[in-house]
PDB file of N, CA and C in Angstrom:
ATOM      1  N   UNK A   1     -96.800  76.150 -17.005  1.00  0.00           N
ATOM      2  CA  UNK A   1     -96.544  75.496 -15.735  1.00  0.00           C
ATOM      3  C   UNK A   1     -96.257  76.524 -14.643  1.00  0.00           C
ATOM      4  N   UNK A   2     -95.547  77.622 -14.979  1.00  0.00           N
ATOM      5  CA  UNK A   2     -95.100  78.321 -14.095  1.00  0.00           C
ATOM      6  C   UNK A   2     -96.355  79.230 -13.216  1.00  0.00           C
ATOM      7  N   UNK A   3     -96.999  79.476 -14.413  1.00  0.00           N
ATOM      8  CA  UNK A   3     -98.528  80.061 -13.979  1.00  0.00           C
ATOM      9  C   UNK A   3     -99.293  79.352 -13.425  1.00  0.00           C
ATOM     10  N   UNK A   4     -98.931  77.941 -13.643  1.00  0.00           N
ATOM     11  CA  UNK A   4    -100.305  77.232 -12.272  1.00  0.00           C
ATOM     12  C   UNK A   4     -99.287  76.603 -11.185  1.00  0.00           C
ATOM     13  N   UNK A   5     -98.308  77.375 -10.995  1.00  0.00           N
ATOM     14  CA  UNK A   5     -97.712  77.424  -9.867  1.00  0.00           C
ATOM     15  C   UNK A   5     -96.995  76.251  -9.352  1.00  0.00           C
ATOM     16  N   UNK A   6     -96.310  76.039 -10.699  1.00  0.00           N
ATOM     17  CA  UNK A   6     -95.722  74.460 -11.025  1.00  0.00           C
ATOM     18  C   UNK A   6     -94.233  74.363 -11.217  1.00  0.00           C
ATOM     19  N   UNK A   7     -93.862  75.639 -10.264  1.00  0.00           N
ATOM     20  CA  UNK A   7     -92.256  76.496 -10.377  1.00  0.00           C
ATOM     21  C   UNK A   7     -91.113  75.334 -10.609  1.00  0.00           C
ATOM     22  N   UNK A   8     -91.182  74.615  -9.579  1.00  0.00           N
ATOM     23  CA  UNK A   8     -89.834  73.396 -10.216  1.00  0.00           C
ATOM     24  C   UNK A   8     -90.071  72.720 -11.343  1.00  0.00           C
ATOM     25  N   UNK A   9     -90.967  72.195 -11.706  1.00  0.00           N
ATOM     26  CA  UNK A   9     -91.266  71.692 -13.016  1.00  0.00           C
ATOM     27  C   UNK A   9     -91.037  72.870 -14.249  1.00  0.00           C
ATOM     28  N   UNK A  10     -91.542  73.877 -14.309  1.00  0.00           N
ATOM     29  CA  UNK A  10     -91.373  75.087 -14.935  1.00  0.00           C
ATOM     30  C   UNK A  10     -89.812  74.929 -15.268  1.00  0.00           C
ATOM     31  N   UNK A  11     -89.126  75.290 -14.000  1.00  0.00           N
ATOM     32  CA  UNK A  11     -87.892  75.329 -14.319  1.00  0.00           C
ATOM     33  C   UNK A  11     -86.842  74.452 -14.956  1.00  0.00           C
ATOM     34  N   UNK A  12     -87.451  73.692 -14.670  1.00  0.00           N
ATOM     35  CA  UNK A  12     -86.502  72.380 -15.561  1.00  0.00           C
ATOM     36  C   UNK A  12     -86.575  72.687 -16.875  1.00  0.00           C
ATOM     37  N   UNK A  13     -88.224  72.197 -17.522  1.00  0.00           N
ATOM     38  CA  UNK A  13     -88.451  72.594 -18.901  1.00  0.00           C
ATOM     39  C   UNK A  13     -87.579  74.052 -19.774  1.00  0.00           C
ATOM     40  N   UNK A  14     -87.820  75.589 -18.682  1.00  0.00           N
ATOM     41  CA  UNK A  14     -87.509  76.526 -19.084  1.00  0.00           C
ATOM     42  C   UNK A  14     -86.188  76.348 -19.261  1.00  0.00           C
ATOM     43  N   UNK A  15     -85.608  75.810 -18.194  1.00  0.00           N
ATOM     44  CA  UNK A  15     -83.894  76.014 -18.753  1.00  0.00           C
ATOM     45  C   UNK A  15     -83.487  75.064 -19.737  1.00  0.00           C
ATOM     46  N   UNK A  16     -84.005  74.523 -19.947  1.00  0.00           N
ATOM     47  CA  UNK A  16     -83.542  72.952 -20.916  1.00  0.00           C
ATOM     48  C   UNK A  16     -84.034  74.029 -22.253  1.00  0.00           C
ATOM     49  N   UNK A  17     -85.441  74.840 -22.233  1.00  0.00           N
ATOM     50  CA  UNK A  17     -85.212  75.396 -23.490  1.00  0.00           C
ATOM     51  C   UNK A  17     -84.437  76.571 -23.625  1.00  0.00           C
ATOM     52  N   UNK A  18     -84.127  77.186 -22.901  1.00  0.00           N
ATOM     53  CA  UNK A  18     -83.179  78.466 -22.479  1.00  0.00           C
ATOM     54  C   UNK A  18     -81.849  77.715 -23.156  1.00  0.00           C
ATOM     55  N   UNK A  19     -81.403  76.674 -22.737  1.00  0.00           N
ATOM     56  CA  UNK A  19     -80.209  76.278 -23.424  1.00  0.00           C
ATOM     57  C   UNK A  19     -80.063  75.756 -24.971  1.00  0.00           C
ATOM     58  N   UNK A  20     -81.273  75.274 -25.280  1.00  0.00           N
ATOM     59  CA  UNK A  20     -81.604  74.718 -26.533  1.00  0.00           C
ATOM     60  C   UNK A  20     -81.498  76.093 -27.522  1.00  0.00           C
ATOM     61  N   UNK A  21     -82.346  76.708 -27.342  1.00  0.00           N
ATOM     62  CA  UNK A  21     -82.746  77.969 -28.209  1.00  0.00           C
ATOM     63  C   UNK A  21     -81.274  79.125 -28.030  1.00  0.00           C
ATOM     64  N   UNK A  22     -79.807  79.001 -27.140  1.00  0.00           N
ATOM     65  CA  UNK A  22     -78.931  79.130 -26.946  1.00  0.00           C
ATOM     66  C   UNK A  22     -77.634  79.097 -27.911  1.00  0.00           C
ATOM     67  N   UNK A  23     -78.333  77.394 -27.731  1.00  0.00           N
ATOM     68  CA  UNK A  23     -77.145  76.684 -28.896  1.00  0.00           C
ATOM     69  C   UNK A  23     -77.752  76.703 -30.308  1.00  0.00           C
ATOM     70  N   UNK A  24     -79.052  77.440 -30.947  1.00  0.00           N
ATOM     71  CA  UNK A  24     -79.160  77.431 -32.107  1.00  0.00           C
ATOM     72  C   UNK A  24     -78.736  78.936 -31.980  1.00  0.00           C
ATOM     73  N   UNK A  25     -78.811  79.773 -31.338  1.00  0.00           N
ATOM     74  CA  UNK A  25     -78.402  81.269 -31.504  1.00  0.00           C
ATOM     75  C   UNK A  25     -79.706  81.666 -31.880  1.00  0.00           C
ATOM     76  N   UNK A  26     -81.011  81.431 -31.309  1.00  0.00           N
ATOM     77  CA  UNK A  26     -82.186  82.280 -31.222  1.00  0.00           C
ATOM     78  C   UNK A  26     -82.429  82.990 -30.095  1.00  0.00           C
ATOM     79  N   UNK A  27     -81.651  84.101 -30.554  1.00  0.00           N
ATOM     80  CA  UNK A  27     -81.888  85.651 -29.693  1.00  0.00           C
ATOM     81  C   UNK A  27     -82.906  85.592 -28.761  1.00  0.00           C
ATOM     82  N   UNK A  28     -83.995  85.871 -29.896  1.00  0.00           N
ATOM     83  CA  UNK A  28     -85.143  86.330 -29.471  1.00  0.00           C
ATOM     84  C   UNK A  28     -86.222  85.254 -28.005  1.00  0.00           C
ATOM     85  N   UNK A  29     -85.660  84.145 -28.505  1.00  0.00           N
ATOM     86  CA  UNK A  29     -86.477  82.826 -28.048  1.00  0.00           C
ATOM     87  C   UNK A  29     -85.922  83.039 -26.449  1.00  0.00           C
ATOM     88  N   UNK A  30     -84.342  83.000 -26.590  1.00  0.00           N
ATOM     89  CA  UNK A  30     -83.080  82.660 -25.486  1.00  0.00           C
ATOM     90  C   UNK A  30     -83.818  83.714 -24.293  1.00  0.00           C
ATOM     91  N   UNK A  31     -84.258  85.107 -24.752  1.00  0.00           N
ATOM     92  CA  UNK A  31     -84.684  85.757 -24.417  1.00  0.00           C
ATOM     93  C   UNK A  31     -85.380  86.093 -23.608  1.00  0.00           C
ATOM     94  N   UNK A  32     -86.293  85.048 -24.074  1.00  0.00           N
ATOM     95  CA  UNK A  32     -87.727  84.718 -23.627  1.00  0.00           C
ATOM     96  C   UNK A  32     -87.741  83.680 -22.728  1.00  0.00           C
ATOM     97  N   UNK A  33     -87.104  82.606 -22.596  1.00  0.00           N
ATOM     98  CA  UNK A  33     -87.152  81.801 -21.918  1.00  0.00           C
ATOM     99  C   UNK A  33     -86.390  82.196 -20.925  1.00  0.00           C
ATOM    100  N   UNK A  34     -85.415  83.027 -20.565  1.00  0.00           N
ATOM    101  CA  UNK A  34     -84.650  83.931 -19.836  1.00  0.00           C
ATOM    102  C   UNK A  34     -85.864  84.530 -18.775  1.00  0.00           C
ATOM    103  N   UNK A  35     -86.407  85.334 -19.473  1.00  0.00           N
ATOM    104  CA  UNK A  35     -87.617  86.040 -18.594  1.00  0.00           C
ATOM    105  C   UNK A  35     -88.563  85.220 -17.572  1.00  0.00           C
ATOM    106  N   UNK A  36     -88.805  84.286 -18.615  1.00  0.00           N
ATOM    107  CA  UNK A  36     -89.351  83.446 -17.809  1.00  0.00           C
ATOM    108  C   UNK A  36     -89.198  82.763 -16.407  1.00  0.00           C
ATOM    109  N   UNK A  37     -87.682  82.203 -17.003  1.00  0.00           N
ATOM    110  CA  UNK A  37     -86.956  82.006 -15.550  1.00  0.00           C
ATOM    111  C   UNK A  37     -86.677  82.309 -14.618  1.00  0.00           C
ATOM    112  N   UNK A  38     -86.883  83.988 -15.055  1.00  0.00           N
ATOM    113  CA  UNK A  38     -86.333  85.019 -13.633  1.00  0.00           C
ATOM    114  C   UNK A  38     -87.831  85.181 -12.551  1.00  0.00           C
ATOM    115  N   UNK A  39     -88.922  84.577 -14.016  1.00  0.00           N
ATOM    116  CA  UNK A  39     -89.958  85.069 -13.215  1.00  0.00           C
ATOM    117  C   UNK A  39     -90.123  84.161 -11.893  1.00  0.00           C
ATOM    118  N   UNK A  40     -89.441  83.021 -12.185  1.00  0.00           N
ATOM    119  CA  UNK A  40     -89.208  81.816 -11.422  1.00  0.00           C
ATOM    120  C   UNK A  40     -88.835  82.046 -10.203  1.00  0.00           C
ATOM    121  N   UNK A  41     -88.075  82.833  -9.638  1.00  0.00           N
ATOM    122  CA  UNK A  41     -87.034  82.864  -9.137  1.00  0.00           C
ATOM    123  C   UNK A  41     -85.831  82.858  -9.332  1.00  0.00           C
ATOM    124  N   UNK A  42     -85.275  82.406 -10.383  1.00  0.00           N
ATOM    125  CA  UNK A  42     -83.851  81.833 -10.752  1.00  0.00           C
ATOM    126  C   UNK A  42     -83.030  83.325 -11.111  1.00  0.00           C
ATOM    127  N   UNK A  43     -81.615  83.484 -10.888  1.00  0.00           N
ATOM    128  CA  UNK A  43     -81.036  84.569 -11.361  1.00  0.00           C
ATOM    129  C   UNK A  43     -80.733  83.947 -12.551  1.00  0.00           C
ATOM    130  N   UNK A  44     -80.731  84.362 -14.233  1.00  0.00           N
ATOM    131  CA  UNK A  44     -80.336  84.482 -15.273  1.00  0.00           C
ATOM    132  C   UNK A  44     -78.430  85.160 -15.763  1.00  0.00           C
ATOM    133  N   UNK A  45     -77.577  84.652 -15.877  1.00  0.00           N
ATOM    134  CA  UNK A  45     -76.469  85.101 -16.423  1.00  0.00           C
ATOM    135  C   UNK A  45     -76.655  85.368 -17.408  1.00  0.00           C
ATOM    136  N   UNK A  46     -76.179  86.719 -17.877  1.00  0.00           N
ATOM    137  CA  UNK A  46     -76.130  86.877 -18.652  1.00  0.00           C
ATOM    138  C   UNK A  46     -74.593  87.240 -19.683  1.00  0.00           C
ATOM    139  N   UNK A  47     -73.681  86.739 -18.919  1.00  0.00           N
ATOM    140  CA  UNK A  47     -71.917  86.746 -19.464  1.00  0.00           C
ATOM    141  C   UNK A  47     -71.897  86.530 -20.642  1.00  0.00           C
ATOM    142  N   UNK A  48     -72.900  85.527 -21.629  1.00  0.00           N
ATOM    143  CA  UNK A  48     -72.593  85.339 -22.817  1.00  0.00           C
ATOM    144  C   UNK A  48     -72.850  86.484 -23.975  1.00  0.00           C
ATOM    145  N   UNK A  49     -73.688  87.138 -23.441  1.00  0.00           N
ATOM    146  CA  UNK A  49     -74.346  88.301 -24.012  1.00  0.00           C
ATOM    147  C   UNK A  49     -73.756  89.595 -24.013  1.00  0.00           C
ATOM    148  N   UNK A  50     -72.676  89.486 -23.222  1.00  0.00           N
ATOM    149  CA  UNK A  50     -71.780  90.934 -22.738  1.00  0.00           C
ATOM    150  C   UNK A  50     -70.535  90.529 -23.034  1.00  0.00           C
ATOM    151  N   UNK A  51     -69.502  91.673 -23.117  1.00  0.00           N
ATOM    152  CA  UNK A  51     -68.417  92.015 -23.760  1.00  0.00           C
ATOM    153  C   UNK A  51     -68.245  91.835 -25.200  1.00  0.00           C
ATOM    154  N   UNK A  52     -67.043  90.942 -25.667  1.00  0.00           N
ATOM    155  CA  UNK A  52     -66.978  91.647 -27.254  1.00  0.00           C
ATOM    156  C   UNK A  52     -68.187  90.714 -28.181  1.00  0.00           C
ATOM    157  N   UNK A  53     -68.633  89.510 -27.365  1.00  0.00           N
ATOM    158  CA  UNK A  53     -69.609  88.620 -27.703  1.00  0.00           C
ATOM    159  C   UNK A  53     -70.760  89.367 -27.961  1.00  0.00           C
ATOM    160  N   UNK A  54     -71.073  90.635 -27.849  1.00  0.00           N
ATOM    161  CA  UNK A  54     -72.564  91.551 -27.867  1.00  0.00           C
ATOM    162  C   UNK A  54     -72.161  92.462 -29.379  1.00  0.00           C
ATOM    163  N   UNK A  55     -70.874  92.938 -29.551  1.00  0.00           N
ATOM    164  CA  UNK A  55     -70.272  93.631 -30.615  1.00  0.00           C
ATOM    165  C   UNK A  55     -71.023  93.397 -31.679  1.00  0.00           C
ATOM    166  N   UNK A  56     -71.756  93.723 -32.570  1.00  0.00           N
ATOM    167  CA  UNK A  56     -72.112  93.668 -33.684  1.00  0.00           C
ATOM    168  C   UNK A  56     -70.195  93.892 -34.869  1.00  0.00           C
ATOM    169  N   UNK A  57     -70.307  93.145 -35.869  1.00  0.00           N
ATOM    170  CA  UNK A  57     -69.081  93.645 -36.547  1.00  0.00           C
ATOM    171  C   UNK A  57     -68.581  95.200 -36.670  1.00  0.00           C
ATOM    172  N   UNK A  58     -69.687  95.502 -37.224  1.00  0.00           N
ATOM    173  CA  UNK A  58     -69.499  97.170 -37.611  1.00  0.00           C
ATOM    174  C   UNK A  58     -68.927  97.840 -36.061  1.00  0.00           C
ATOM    175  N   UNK A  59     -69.446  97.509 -34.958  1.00  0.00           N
ATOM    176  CA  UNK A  59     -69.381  97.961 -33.295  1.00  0.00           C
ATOM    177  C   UNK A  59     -67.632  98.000 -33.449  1.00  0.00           C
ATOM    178  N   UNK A  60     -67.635  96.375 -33.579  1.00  0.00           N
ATOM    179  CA  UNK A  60     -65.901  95.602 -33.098  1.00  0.00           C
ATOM    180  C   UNK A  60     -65.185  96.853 -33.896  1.00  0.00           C
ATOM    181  N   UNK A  61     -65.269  97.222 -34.939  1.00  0.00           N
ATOM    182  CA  UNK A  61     -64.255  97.603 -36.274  1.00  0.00           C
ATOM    183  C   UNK A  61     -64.101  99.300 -35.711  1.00  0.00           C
ATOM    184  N   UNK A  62     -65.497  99.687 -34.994  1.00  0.00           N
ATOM    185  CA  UNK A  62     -64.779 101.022 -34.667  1.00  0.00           C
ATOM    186  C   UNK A  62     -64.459 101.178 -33.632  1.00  0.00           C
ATOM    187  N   UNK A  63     -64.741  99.778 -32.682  1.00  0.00           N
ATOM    188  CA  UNK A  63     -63.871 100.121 -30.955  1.00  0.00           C
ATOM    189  C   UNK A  63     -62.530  99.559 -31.574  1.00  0.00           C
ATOM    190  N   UNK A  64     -62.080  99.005 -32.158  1.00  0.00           N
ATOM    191  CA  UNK A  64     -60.571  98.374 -32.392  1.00  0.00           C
ATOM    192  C   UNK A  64     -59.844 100.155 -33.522  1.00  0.00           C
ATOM    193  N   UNK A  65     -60.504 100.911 -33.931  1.00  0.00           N
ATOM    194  CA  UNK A  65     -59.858 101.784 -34.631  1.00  0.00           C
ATOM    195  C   UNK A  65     -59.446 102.786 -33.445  1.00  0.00           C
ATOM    196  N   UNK A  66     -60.843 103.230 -32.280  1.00  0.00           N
ATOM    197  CA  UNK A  66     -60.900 103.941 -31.503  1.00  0.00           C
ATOM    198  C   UNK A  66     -60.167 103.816 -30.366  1.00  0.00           C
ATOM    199  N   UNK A  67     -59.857 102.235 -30.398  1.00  0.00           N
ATOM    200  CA  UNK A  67     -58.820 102.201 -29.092  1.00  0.00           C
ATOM    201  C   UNK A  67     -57.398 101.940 -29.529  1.00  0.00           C
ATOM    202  N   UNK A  68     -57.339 102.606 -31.249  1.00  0.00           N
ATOM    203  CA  UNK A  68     -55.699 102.288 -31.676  1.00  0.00           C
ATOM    204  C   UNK A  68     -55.508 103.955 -31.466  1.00  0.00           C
ATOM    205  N   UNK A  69     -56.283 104.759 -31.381  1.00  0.00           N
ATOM    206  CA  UNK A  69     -56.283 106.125 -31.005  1.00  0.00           C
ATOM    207  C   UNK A  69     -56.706 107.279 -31.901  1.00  0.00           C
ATOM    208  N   UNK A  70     -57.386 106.321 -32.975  1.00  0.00           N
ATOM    209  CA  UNK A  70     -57.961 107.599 -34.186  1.00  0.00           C
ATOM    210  C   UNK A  70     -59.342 108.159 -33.622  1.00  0.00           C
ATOM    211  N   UNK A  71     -59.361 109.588 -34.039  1.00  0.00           N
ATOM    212  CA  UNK A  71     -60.700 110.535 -33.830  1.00  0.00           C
ATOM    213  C   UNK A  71     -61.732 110.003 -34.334  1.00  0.00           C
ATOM    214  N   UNK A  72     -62.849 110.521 -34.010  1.00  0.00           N
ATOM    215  CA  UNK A  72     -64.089 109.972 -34.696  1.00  0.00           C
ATOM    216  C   UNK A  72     -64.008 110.259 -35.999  1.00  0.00           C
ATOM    217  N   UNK A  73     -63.743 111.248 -36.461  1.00  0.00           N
ATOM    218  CA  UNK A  73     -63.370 111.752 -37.711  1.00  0.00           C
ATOM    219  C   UNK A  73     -62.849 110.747 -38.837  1.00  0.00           C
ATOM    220  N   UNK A  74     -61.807 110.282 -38.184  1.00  0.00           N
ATOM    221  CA  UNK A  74     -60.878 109.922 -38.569  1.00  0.00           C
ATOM    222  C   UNK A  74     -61.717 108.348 -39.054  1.00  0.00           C
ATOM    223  N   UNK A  75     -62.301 107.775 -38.184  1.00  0.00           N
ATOM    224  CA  UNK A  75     -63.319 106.233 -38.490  1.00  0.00           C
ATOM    225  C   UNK A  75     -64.182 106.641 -38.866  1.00  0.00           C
ATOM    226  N   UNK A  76     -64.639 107.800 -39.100  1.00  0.00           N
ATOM    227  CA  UNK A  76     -65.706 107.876 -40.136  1.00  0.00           C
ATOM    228  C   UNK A  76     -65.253 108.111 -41.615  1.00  0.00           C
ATOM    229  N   UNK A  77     -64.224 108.652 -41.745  1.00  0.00           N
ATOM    230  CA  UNK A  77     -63.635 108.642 -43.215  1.00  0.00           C
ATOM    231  C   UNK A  77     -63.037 107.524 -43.713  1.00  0.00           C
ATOM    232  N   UNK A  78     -62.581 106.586 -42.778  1.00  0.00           N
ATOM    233  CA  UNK A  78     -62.366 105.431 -42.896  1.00  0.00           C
ATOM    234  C   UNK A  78     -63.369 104.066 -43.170  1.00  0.00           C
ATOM    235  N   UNK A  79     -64.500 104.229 -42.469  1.00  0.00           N
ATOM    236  CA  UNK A  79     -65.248 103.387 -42.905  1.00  0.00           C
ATOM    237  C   UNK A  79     -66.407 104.087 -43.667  1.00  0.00           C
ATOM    238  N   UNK A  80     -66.430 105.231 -44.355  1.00  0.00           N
ATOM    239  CA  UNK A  80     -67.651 105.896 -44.920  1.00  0.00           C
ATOM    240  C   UNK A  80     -68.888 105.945 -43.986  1.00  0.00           C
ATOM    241  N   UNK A  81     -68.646 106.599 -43.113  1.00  0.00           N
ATOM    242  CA  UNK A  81     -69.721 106.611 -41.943  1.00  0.00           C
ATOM    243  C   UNK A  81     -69.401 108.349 -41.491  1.00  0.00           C
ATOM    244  N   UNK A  82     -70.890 108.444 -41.158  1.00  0.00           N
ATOM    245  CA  UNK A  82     -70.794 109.981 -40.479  1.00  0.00           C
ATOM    246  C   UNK A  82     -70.026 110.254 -38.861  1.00  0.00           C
ATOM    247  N   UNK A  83     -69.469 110.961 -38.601  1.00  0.00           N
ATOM    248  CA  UNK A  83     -68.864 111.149 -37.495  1.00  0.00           C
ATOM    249  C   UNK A  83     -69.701 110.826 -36.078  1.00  0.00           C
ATOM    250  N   UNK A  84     -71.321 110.992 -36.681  1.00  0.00           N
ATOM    251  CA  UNK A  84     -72.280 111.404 -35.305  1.00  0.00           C
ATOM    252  C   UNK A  84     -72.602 109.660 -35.530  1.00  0.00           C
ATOM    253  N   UNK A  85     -72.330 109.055 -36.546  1.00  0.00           N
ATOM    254  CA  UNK A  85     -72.776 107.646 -36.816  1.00  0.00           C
ATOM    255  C   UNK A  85     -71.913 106.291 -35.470  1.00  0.00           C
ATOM    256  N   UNK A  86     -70.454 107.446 -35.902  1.00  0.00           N
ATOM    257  CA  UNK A  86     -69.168 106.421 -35.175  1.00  0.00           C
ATOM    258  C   UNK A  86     -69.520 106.964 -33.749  1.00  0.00           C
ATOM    259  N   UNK A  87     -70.027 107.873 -33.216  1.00  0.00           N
ATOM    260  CA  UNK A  87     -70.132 108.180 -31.783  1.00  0.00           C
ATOM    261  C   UNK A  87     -71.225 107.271 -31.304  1.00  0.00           C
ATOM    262  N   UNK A  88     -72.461 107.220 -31.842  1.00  0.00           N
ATOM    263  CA  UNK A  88     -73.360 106.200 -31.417  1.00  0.00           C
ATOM    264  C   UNK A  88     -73.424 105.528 -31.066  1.00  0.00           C
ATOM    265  N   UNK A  89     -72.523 104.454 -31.981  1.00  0.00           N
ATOM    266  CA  UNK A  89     -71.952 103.416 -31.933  1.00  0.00           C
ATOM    267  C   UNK A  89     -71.072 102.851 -30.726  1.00  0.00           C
ATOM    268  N   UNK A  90     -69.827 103.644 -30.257  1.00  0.00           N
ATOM    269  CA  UNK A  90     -69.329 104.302 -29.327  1.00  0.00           C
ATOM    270  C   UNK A  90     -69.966 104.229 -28.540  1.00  0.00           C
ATOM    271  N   UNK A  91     -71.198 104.916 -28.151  1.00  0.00           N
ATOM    272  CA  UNK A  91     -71.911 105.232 -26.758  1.00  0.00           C
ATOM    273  C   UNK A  91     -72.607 103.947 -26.784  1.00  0.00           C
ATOM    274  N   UNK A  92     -72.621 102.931 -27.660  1.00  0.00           N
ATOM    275  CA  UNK A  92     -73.509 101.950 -27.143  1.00  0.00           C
ATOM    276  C   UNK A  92     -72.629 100.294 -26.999  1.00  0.00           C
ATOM    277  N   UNK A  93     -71.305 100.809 -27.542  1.00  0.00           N
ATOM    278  CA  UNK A  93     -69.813  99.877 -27.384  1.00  0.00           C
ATOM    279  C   UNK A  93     -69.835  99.951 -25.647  1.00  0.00           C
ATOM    280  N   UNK A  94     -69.796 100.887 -25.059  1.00  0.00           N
ATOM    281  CA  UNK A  94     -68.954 101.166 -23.763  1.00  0.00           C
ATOM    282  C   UNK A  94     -69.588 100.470 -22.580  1.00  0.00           C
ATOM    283  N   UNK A  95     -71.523 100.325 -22.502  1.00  0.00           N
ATOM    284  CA  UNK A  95     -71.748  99.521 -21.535  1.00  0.00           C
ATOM    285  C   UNK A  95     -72.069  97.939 -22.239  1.00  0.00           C
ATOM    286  N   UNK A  96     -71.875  97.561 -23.109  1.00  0.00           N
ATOM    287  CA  UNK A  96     -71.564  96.429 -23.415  1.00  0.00           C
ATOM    288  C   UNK A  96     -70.428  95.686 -23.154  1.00  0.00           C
ATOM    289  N   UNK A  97     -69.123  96.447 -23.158  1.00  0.00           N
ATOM    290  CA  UNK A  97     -67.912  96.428 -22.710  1.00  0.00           C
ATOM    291  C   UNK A  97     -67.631  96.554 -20.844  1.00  0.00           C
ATOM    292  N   UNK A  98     -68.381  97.115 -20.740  1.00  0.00           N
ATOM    293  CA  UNK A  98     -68.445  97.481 -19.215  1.00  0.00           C
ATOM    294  C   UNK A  98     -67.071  98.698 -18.903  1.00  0.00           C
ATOM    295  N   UNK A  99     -67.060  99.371 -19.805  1.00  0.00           N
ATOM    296  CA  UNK A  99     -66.279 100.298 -19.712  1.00  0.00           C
ATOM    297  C   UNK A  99     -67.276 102.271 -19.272  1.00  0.00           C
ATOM    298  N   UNK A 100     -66.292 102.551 -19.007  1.00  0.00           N
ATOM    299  CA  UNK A 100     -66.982 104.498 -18.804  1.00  0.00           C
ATOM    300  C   UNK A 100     -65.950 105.267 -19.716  1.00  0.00           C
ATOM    301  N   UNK A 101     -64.813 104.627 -20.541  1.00  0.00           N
ATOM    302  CA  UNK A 101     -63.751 106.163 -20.947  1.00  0.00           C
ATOM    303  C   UNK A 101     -63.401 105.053 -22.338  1.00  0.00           C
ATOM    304  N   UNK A 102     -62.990 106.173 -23.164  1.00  0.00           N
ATOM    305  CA  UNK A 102     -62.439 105.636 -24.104  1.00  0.00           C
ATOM    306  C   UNK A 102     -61.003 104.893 -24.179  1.00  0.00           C
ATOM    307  N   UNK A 103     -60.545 105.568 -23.040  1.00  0.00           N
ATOM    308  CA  UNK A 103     -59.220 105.044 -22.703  1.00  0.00           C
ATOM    309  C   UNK A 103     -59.036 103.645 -22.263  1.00  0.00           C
ATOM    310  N   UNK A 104     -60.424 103.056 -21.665  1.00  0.00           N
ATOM    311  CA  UNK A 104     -60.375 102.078 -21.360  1.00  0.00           C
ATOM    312  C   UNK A 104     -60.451 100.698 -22.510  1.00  0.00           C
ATOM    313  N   UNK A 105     -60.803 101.389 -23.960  1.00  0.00           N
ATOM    314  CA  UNK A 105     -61.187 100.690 -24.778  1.00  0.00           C
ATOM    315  C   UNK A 105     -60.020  99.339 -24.939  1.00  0.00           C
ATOM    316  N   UNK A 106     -58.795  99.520 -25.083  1.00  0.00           N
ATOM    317  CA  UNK A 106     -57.760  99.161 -25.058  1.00  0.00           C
ATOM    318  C   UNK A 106     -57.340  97.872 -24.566  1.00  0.00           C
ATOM    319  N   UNK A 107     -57.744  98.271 -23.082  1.00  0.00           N
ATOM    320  CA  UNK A 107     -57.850  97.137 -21.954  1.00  0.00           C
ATOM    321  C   UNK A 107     -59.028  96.006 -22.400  1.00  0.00           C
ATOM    322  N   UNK A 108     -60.133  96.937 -22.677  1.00  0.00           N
ATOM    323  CA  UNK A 108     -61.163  96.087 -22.899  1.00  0.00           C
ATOM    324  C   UNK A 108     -60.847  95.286 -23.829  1.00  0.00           C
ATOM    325  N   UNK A 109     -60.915  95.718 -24.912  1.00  0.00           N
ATOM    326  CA  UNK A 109     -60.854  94.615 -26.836  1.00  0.00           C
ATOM    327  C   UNK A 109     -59.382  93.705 -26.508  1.00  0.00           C
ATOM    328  N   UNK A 110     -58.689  93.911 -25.407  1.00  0.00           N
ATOM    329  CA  UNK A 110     -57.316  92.670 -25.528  1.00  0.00           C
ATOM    330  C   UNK A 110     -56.225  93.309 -25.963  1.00  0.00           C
ATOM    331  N   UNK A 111     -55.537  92.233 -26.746  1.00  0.00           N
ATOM    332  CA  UNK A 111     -53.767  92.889 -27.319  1.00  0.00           C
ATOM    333  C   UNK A 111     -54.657  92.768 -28.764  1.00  0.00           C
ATOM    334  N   UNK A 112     -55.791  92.202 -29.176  1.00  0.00           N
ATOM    335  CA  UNK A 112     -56.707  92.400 -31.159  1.00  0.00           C
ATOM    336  C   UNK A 112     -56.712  93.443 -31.586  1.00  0.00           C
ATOM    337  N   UNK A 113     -56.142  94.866 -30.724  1.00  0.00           N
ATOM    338  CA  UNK A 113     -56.358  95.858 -31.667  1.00  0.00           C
ATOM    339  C   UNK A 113     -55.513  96.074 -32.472  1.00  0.00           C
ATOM    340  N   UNK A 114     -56.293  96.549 -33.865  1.00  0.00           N
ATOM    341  CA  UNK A 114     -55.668  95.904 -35.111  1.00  0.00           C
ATOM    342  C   UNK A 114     -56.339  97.273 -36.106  1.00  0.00           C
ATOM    343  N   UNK A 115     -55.428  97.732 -36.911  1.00  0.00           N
ATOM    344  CA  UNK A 115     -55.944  98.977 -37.776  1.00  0.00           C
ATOM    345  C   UNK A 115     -56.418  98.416 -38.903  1.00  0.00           C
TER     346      UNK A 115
END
């Protein structure tokens, strides 16, 4: 629809499946119908997708070690992970978080940090 230039109609459908494919938790779909929409015109939020809601488990377990104040070292011997493994991780925690410092981790994850 959107391609034969059928933008309000488009949009209805797209967001009705944008929300559908939402509430089953299909990533990939949510995704897609996202794109679509923007192609629309429409701005897309994306709040649900950011902060600790983006965390993969393994992510959560070493920003909650890292913002109780242990070295990388230190969460990698802890969770059997390489040091360069827990930094990665780290560098890809911080704009999900919307943070720039580690110091900020703290603020970010709440009063949950938890060893």
């Amino acid at each position: 629809m959107r391609r034969l230039k059928r933008i309000a109609e488009a949009r209805r459908h797209l967001d009705a499946a944008a929300e559908i494919f939402r509430g089953l938790g299909a990533a990939p779909w949510t995704a897609r119908a996202d794109r679509e929409l923007r192609a629309t015109g429409i701005t897309v939020s994306t709040t649900a997708d950011s902060g600790l809601a983006a965390l993969t488990p393994q992510q959560r377990q070493i920003a909650q070690l890292a913002a109780a104040g242990h070295t990388n070292k230190e969460i990698a011997a802890r969770l059997f992970l390489s040091p360069r493994t827990v930094a990665a991780h780290l560098y890809q925690v911080f704009p999900k978080l919307g943070i720039t410092s580690r110091a900020a981790l703290r603020d970010a994850l709440g009063n949950g940090t938890s060893e």
